[in-house]
C-alpha atoms as a PDB file:
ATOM      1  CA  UNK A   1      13.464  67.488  49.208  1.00  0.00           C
ATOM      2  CA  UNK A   2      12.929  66.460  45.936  1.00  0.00           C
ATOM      3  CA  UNK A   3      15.799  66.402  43.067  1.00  0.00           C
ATOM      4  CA  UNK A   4      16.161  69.126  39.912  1.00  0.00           C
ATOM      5  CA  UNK A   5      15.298  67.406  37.205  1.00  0.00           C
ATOM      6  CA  UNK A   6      14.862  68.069  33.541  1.00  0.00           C
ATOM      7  CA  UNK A   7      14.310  66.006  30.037  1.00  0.00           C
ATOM      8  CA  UNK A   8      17.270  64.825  28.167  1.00  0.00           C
ATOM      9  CA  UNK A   9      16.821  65.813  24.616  1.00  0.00           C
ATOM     10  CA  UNK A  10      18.208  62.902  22.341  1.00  0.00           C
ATOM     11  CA  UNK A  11      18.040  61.405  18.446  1.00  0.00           C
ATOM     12  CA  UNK A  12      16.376  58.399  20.455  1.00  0.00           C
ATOM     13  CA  UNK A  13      13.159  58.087  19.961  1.00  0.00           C
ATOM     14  CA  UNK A  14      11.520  57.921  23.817  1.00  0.00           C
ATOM     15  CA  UNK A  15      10.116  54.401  24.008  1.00  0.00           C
ATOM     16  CA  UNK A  16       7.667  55.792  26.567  1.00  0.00           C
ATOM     17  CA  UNK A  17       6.282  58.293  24.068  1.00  0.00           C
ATOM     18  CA  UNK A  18       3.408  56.149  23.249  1.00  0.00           C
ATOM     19  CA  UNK A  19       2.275  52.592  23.824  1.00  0.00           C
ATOM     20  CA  UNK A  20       3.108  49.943  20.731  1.00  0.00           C
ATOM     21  CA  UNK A  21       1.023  47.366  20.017  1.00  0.00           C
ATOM     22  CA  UNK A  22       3.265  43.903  18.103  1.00  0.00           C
ATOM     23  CA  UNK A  23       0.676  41.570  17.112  1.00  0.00           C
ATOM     24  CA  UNK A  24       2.661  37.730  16.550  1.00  0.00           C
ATOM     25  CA  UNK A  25       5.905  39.600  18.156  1.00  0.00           C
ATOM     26  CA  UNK A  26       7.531  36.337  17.619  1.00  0.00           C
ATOM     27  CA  UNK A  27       8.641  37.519  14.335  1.00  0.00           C
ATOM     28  CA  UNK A  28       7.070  34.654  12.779  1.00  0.00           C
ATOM     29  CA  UNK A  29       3.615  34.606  13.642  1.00  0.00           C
ATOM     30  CA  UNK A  30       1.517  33.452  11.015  1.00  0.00           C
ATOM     31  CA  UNK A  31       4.326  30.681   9.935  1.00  0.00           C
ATOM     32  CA  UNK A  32       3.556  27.124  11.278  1.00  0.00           C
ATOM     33  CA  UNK A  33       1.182  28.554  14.218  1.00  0.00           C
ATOM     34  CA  UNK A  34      -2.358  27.864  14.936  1.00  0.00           C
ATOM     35  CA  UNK A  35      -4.550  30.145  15.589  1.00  0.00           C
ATOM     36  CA  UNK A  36      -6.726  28.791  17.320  1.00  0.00           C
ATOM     37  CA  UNK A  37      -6.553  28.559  21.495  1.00  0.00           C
ATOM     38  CA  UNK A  38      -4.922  25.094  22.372  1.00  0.00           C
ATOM     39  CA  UNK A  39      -7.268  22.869  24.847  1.00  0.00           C
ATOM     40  CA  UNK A  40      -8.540  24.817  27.946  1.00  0.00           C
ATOM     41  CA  UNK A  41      -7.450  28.574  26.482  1.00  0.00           C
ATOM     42  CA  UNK A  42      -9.865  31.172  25.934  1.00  0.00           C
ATOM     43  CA  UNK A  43     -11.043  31.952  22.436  1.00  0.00           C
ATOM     44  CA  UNK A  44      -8.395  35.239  22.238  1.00  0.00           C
ATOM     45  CA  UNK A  45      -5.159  36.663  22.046  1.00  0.00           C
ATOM     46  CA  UNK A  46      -2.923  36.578  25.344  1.00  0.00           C
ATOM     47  CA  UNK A  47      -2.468  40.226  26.341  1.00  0.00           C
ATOM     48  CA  UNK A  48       1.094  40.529  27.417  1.00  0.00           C
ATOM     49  CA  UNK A  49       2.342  43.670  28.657  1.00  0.00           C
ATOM     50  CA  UNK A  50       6.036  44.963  28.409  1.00  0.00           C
ATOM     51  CA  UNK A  51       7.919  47.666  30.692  1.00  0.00           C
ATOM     52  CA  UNK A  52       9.235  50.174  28.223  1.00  0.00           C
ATOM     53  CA  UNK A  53      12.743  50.173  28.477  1.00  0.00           C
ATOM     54  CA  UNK A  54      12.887  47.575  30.866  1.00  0.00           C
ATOM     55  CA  UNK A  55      15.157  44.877  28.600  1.00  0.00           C
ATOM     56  CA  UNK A  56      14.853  41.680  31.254  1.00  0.00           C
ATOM     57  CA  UNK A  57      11.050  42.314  30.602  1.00  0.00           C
ATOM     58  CA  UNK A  58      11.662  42.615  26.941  1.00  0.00           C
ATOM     59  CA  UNK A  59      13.450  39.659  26.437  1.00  0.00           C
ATOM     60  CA  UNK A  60      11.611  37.657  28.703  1.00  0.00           C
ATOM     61  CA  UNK A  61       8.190  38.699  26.731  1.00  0.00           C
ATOM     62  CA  UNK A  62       9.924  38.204  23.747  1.00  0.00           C
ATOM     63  CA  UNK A  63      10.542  34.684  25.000  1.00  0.00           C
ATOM     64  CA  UNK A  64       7.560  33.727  25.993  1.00  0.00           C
ATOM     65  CA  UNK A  65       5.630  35.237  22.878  1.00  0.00           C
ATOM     66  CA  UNK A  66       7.644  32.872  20.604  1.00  0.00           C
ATOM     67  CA  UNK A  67       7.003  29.885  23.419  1.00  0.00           C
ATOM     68  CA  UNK A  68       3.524  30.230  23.545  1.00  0.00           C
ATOM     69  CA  UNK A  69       3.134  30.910  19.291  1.00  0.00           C
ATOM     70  CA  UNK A  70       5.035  27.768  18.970  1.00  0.00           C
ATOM     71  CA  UNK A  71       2.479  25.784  21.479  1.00  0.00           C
ATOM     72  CA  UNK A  72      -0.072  27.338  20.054  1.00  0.00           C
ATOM     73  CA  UNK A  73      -1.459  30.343  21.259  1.00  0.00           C
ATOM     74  CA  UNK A  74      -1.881  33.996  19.849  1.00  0.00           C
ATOM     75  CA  UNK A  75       0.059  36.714  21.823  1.00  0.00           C
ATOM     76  CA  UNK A  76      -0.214  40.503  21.283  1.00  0.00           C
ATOM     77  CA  UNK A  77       2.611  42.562  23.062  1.00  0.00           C
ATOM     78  CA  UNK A  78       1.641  45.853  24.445  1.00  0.00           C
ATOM     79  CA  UNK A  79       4.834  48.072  25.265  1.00  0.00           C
ATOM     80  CA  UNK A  80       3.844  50.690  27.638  1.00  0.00           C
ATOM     81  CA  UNK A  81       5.188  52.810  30.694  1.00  0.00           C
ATOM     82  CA  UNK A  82       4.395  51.264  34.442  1.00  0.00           C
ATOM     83  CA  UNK A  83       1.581  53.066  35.551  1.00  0.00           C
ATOM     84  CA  UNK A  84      -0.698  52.108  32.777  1.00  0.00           C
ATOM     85  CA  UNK A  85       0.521  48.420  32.981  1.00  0.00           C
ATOM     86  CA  UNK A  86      -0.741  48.027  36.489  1.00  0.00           C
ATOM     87  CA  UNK A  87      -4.096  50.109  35.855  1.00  0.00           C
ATOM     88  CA  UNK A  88      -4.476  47.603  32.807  1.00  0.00           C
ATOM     89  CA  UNK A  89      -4.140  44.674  34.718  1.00  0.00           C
ATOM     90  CA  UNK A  90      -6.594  45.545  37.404  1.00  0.00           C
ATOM     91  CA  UNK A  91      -9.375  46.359  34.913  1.00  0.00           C
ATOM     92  CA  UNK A  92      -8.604  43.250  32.424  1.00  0.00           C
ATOM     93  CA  UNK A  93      -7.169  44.950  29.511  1.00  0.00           C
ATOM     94  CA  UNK A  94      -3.881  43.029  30.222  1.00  0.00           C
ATOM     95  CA  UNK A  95      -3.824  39.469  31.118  1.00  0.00           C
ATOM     96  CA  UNK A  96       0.204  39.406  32.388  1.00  0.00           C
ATOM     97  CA  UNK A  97       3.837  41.464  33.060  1.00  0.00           C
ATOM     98  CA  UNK A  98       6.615  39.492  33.775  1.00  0.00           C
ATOM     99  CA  UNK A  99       8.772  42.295  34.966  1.00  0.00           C
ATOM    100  CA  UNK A 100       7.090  43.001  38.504  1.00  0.00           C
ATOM    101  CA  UNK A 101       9.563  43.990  40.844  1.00  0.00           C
ATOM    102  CA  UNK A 102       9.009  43.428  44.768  1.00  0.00           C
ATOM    103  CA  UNK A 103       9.270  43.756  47.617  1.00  0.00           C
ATOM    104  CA  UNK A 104      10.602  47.415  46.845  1.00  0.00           C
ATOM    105  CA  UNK A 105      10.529  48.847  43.197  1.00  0.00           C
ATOM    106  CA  UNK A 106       6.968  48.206  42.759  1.00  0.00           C
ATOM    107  CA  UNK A 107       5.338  47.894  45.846  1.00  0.00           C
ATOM    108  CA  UNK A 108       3.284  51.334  45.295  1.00  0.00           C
ATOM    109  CA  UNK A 109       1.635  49.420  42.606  1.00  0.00           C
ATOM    110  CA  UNK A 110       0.683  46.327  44.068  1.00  0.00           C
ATOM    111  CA  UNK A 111      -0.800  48.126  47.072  1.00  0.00           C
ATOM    112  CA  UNK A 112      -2.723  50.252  45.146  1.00  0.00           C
ATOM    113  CA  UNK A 113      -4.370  47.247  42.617  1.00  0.00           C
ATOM    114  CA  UNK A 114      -3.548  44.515  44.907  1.00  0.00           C
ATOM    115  CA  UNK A 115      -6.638  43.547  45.355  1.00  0.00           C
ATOM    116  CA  UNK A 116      -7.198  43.046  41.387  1.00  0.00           C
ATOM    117  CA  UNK A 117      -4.104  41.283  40.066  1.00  0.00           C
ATOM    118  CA  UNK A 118      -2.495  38.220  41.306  1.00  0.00           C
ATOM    119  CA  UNK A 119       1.100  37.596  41.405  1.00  0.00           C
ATOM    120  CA  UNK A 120       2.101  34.158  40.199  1.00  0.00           C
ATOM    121  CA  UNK A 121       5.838  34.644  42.246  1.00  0.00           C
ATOM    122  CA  UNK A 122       9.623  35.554  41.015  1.00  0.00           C
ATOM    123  CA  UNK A 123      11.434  34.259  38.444  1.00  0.00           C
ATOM    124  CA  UNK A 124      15.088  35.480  39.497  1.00  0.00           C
ATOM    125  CA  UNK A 125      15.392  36.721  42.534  1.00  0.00           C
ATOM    126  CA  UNK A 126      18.985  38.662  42.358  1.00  0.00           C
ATOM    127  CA  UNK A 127      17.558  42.036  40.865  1.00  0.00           C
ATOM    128  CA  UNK A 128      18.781  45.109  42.502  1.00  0.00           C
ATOM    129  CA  UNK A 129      18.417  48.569  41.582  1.00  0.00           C
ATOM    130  CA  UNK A 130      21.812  50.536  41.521  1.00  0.00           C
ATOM    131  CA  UNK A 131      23.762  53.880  40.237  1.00  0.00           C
ATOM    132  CA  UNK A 132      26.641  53.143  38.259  1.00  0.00           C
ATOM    133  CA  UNK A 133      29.952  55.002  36.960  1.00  0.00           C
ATOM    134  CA  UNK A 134      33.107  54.773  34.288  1.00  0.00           C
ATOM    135  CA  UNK A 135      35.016  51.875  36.071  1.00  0.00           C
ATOM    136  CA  UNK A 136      37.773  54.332  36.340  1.00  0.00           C
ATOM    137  CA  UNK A 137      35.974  56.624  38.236  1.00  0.00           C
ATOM    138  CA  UNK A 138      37.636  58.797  40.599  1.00  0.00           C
ATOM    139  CA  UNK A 139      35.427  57.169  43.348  1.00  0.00           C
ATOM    140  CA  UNK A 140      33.677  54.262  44.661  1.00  0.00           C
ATOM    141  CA  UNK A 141      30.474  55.026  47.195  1.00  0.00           C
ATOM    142  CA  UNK A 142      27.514  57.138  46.975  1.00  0.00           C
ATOM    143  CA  UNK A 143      28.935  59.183  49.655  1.00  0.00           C
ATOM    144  CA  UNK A 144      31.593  60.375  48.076  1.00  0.00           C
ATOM    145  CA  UNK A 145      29.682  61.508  44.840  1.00  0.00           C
ATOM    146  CA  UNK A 146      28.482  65.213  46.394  1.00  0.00           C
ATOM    147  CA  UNK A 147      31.676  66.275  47.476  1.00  0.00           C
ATOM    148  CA  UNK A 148      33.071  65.119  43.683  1.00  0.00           C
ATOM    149  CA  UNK A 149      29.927  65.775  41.511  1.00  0.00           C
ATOM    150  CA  UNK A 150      31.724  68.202  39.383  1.00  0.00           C
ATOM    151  CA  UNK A 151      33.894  65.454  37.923  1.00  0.00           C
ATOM    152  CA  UNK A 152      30.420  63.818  36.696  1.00  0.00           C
ATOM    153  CA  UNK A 153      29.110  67.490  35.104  1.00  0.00           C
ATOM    154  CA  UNK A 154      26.978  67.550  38.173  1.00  0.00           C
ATOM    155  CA  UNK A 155      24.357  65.621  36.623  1.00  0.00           C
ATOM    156  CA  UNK A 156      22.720  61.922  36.814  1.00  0.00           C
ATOM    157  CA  UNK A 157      21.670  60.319  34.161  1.00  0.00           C
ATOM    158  CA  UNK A 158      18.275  58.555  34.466  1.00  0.00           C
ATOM    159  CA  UNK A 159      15.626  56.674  32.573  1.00  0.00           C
ATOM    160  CA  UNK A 160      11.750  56.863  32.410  1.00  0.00           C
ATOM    161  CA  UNK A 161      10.405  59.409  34.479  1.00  0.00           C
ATOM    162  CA  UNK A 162       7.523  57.106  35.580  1.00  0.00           C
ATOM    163  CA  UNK A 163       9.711  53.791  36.919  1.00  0.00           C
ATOM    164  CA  UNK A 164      10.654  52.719  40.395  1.00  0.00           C
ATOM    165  CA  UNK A 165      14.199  53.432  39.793  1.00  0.00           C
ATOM    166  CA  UNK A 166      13.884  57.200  39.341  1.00  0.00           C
ATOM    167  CA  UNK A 167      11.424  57.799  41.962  1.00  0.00           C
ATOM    168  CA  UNK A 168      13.415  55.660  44.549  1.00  0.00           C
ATOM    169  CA  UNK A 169      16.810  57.773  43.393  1.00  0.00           C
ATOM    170  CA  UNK A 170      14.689  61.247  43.353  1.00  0.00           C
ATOM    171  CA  UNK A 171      13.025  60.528  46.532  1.00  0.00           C
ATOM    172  CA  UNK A 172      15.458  58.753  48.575  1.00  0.00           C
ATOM    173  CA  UNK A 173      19.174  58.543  47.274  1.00  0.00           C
ATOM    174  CA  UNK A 174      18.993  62.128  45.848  1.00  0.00           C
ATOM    175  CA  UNK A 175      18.163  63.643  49.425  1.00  0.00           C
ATOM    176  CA  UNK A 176      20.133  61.117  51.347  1.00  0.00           C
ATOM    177  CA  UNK A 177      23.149  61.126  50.205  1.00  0.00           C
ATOM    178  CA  UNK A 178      23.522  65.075  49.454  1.00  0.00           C
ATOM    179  CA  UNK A 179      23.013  65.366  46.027  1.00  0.00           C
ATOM    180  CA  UNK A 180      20.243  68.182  45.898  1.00  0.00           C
ATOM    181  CA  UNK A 181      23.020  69.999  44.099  1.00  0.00           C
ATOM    182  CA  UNK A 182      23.165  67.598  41.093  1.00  0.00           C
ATOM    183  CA  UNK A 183      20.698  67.355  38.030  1.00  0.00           C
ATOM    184  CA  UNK A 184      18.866  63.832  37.989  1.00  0.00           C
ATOM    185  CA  UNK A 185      18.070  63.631  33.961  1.00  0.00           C
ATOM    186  CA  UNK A 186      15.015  62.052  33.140  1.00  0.00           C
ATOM    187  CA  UNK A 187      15.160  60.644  29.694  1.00  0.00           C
ATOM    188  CA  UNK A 188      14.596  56.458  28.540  1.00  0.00           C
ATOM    189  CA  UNK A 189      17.096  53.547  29.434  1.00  0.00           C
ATOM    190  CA  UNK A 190      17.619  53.589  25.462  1.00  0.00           C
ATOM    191  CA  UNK A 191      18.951  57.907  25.731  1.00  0.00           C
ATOM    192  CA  UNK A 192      20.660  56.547  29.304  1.00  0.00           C
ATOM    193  CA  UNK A 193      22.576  53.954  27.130  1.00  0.00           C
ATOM    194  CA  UNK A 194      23.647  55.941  24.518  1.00  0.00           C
ATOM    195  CA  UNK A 195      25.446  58.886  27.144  1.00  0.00           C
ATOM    196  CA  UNK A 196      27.533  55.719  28.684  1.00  0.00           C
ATOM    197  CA  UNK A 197      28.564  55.025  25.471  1.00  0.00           C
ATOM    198  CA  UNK A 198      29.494  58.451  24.554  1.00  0.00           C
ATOM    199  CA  UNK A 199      31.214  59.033  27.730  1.00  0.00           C
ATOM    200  CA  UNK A 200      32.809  55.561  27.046  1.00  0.00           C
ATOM    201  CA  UNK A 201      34.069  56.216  23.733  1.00  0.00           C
ATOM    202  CA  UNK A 202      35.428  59.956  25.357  1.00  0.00           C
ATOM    203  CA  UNK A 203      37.253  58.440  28.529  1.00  0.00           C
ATOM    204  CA  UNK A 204      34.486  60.646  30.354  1.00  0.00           C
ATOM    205  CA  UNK A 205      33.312  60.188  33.706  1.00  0.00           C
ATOM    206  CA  UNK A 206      29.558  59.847  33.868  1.00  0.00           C
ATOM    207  CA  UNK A 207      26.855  58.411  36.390  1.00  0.00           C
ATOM    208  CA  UNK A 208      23.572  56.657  35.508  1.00  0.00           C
ATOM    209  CA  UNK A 209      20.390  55.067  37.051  1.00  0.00           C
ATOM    210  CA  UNK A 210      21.159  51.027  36.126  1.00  0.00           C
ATOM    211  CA  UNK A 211      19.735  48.001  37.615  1.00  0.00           C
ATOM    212  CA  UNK A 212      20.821  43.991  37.527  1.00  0.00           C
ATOM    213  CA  UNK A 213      20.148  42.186  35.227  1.00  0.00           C
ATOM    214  CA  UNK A 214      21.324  44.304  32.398  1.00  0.00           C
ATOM    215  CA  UNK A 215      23.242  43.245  29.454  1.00  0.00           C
ATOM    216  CA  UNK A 216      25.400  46.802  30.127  1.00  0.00           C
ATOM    217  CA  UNK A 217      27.511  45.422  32.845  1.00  0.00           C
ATOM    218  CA  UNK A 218      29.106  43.042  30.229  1.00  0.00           C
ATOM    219  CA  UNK A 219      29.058  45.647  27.335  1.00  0.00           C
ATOM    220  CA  UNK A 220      30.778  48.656  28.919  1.00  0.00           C
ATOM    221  CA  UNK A 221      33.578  49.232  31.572  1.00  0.00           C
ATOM    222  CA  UNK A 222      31.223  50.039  34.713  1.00  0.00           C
ATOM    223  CA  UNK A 223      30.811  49.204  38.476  1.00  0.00           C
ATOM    224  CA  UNK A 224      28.522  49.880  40.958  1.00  0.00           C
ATOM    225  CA  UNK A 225      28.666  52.617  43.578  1.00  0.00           C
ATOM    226  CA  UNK A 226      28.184  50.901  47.084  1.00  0.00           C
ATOM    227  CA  UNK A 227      25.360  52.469  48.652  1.00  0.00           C
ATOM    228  CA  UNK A 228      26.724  52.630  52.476  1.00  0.00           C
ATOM    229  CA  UNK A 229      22.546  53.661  53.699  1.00  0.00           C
ATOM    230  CA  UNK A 230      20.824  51.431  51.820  1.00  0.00           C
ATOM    231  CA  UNK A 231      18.863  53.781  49.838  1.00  0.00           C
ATOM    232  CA  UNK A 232      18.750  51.807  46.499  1.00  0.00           C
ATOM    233  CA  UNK A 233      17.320  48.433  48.818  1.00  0.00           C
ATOM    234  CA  UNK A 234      18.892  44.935  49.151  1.00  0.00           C
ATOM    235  CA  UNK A 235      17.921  42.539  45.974  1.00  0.00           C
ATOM    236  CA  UNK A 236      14.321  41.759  44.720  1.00  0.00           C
ATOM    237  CA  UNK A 237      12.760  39.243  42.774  1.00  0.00           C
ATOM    238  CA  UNK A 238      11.099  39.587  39.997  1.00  0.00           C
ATOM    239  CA  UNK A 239       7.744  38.310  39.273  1.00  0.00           C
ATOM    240  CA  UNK A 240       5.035  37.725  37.028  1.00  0.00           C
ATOM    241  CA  UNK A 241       1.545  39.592  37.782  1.00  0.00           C
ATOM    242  CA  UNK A 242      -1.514  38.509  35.947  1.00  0.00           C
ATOM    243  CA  UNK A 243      -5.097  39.973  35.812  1.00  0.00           C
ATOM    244  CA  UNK A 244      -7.483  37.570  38.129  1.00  0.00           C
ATOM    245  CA  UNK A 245      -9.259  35.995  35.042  1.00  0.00           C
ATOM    246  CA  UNK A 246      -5.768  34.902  33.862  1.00  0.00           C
ATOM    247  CA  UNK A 247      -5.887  31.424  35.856  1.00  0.00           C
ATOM    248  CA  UNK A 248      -9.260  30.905  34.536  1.00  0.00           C
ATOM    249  CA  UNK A 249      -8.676  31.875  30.943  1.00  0.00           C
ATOM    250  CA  UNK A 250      -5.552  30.692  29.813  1.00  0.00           C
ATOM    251  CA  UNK A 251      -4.848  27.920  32.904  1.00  0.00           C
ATOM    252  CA  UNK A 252      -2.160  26.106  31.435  1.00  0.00           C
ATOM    253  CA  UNK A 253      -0.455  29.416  30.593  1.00  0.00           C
ATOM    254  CA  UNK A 254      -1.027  30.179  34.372  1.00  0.00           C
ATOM    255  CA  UNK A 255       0.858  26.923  35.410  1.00  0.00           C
ATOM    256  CA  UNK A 256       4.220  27.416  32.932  1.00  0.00           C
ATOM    257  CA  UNK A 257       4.455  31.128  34.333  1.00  0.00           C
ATOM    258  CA  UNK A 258       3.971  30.326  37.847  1.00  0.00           C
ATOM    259  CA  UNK A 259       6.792  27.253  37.350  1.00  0.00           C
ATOM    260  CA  UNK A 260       8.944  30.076  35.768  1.00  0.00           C
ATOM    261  CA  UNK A 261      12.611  30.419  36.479  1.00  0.00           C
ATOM    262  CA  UNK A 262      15.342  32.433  34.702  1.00  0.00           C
ATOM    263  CA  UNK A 263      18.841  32.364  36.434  1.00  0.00           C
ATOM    264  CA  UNK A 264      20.849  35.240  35.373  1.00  0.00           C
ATOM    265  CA  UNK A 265      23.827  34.003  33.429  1.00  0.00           C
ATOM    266  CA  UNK A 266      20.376  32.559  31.490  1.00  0.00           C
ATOM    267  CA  UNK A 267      19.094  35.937  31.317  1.00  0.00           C
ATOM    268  CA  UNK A 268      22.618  37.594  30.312  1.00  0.00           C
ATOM    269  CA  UNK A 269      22.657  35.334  27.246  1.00  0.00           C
ATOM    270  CA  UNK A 270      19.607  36.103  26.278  1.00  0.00           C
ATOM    271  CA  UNK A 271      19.681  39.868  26.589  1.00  0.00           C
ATOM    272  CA  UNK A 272      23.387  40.171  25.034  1.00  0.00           C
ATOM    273  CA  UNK A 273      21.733  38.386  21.771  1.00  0.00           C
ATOM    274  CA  UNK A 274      19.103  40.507  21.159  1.00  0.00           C
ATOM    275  CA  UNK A 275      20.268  43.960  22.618  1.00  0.00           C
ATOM    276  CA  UNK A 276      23.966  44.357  21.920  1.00  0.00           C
ATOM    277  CA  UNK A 277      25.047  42.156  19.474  1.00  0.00           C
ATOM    278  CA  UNK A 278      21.839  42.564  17.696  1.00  0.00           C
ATOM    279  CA  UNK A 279      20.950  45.980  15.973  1.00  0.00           C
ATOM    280  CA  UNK A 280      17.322  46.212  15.249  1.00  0.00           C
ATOM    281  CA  UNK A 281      13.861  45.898  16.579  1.00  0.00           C
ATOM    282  CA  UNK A 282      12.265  42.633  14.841  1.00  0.00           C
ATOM    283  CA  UNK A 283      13.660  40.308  17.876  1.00  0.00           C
ATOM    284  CA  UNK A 284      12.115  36.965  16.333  1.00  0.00           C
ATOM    285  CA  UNK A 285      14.862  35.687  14.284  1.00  0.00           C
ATOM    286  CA  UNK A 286      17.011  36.272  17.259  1.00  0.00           C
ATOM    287  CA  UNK A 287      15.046  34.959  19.854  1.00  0.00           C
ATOM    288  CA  UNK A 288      14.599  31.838  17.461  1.00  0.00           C
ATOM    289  CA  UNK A 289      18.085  31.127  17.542  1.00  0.00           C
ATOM    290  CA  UNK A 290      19.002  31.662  20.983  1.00  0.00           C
ATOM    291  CA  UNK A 291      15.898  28.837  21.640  1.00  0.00           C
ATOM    292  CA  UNK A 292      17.897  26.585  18.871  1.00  0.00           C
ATOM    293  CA  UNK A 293      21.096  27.000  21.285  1.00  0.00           C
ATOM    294  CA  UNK A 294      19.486  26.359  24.426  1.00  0.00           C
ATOM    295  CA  UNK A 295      16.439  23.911  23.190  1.00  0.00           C
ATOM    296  CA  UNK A 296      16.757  21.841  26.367  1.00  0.00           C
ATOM    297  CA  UNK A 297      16.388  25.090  28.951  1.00  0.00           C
ATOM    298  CA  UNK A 298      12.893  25.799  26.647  1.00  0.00           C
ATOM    299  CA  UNK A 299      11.835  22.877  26.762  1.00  0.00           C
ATOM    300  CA  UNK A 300      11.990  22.663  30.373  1.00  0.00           C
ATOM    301  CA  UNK A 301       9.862  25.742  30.495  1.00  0.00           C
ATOM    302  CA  UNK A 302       6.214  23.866  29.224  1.00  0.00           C
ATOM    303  CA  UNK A 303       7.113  20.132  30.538  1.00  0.00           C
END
């Protein structure tokens, strides 16, 4: 049975409300960066695509936008919801997401346009989809949240409507574990974010859709509900997909990505610069500095 859902209203602005184009995301794009493709690139921009509300994707586009600038190359980041990402990279309109989640969260996707994107392998492989509460919640398992859901205002608090996460907590956790009975919000991981903070700042309980990586489970007092079934699926990797003219077009791009690998006390730092102590969207300066403090990590990234 599927779950009751409605939309969160919220100040937030819903990322997924329409797709965003950055051209020279970087935040310094035209400043000490060539145009022109280095030796063996095609004569264009690198079409990068980028999960809304997904932040490992976001900073790890953001990363490699001010990489490839600095070697180089011109990069054009496309923020847009799932679905369109995957359609885009099967008919060429994309050239690469890095935030391809497998073998679970986006499976559906890669069956469907399998056969028209390739996937150049994981670069951290401890992701894992979860729900979360307060720390100080009155319990600790998914199957003890029906019988206590009034303590949570008998409601979950999700993100996009269109990602892996909410379909696999709609589909599976919601009907498994008994919680036809509780609201699953759809909203945006930014409108998610700011309810765990109110409920943080009022000593409330609250339960949300969250995943690892995520910079939350070092900003707010949180843990994970253990998930006795299963439902939510043991960890994934996550990988880089590219369209098939990728290799051909940008082949020393192709070789750095594929050779990509992001441990997650790596990613942590990263995402705690730009997304909490960091208030504001121009990500540049702040990715510039974080590549200043771990120059020898970057490096290793294009050697």
């Amino acid at each position: 049975m599927m779950s009751k859902r409605k939309h969160l209203a919220s100040g937030i602005a819903l990322a997924g409300a329409a797709t965003l184009v950055l051209t020279g995301c970087s935040g310094s794009a035209d400043e000490g960066t060539d145009s022109a493709s280095p030796e063996g690139g095609a004569d264009r921009a690198i079409e990068l695509a980028v999960f809304n509300g997904w932040d490992e994707g976001i900073a790890a586009s953001q990363l490699w936008a001010a990489i490839l600038e600095e070697q180089g190359y011109e990069v054009e980041l496309t923020y847009a919801d799932v679905a369109p990402v995957y359609a885009g990279l099967a008919g060429g309109d994309f050239d690469l997401v890095l935030d391809t989640w497998l073998p679970i969260t986006h499976a559906d996707y890669m069956e469907q346009y399998g056969d028209d994107i390739v996937d150049l392998g994981s670069w951290n492989d401890e992701a894992k989809l979860t729900i979360a509460v307060n720390e100080d919640a009155p319990i600790d398992s998914l199957d003890e949240l029906a019988a206590n859901a009034d303590a949570f205002g008998n409601q979950i608090v999700g993100i996009e409507p269109g990602s892996g996460l909410m379909r696999i907590t709609g589909d599976e956790v919601v009907p498994g574990y008994g919680l036809d009975g509780m609201t699953l919000i759809e909203s945006s991981t930014p409108a998610m974010l700011a309810e765990l903070q109110s409920a943080t700042d009022a000593g409330e309980n609250i339960v949300v859709t969250l995943w690892r990586p995520h910079w939350a489970y070092n900003a707010f007092p949180v843990k994970d509900l253990e998930d006795p079934q299963g439902l939510l699926g043991d960890a994934e990797g996550i990988h880089s997909v590219a369209a098939t003219s990728f290799e051909e077009d940008f082949p020393e791009v192709f070789e750095w990505i594929s050779n990509f690998k992001m441990p997650s006390d790596v990613l942590y730092s990263l995402e705690d610069a730009m997304f909490n102590q960091y208030d504001g969207d121009d990500y540049g300066p702040v990715v510039e500095q974080w590549i200043a403090d771990n120059q020898e990590y970057v490096d290793g990234l294009t050697s």
